[in-house]
Protein backbone atom coordinates (compact mmCIF):
# COMPACT_ATOMS: atom_id res chain seq x y z
CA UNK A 1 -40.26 36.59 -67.41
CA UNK A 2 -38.17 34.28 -65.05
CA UNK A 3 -38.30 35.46 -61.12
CA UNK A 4 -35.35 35.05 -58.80
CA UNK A 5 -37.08 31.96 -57.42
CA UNK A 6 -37.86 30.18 -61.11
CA UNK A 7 -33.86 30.85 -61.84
CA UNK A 8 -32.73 29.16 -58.66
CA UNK A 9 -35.10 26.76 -59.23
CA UNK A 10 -33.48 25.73 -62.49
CA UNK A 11 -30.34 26.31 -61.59
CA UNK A 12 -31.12 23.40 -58.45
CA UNK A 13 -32.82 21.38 -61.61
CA UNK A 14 -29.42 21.34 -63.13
CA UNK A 15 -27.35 20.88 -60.38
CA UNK A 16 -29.39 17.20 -59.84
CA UNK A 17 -29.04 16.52 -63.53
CA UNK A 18 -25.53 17.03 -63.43
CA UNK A 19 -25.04 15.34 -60.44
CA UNK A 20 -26.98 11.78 -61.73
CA UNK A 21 -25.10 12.53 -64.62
CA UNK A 22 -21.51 12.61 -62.85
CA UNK A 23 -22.63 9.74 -60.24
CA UNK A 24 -22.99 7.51 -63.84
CA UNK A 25 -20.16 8.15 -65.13
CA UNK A 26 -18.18 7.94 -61.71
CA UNK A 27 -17.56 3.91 -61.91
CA UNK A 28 -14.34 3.21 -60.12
CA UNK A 29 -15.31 6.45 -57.94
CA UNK A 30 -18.41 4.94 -56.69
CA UNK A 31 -16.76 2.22 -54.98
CA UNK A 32 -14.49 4.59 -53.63
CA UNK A 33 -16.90 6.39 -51.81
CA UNK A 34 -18.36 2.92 -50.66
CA UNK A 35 -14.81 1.61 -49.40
CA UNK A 36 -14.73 5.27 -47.14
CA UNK A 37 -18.28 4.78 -45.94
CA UNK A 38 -17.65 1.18 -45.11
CA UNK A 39 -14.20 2.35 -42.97
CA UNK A 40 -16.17 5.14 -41.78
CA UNK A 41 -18.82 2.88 -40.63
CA UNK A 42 -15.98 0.26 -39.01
CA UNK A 43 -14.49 3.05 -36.94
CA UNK A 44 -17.43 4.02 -35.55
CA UNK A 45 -18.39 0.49 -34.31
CA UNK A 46 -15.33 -0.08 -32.96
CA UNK A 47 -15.21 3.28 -31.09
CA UNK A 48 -19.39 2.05 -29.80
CA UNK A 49 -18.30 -1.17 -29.14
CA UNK A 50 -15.31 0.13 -26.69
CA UNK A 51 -17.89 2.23 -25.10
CA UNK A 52 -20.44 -1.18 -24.55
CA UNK A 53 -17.66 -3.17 -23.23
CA UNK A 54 -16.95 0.04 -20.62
CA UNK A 55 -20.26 -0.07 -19.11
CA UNK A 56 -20.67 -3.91 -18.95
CA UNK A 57 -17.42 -4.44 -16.99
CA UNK A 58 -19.00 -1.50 -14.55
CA UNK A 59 -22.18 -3.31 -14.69
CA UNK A 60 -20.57 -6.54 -13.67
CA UNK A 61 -18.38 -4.40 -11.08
CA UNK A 62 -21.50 -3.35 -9.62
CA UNK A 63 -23.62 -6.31 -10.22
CA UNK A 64 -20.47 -8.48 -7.87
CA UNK A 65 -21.02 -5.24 -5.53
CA UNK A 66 -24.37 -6.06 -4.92
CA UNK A 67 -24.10 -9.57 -4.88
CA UNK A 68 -21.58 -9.60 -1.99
CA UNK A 69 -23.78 -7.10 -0.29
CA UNK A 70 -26.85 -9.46 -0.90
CA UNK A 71 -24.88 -12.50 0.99
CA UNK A 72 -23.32 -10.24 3.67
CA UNK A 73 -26.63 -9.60 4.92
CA UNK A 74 -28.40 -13.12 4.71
CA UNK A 75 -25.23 -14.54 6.45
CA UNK A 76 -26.26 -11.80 9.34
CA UNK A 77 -29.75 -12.53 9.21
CA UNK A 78 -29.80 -16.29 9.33
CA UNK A 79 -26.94 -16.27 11.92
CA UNK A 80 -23.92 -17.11 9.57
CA UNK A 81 -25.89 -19.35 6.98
CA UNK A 82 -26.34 -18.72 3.54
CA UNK A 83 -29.48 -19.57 2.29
């Protein structure tokens, strides 16, 4: 006598099957799927690498800030030298 839960379980068993089964025969397909992973994969670098370049330039932005700021205030305290 087969439960709910041993039917679904064979059904899931012969989902898998079929699916190695399909992903054999797929050839050309598999590729396919590789090429739109690949994109996929390029898209999303380029959108991170956009983002990386954002926060370096504000980095660098504040790092020039801070800089300028750091020799503003040794020119007051060594009477207009910069050390």
């Amino acid at each position: 006598m087969n439960t709910k839960f041993d039917l679904e379980q064979e059904d899931l068993k012969e989902s898998y099957k079929q699916s190695l089964k399909n992903k054999a025969e797929r050839g050309p397909n598999d590729l396919e799927e590789r090429i739109e992973y690949l994109t996929n994969q390029n898209e999303l670098l380029k959108k991170k690498l956009k983002q990386m370049i954002e926060k370096y330039k504000v980095m660098e932005d504040e790092f020039d800030r801070l800089l300028e700021e750091n020799n503003n205030l040794r020119i007051v305290r060594n009477k207009g030298k910069v050390l």
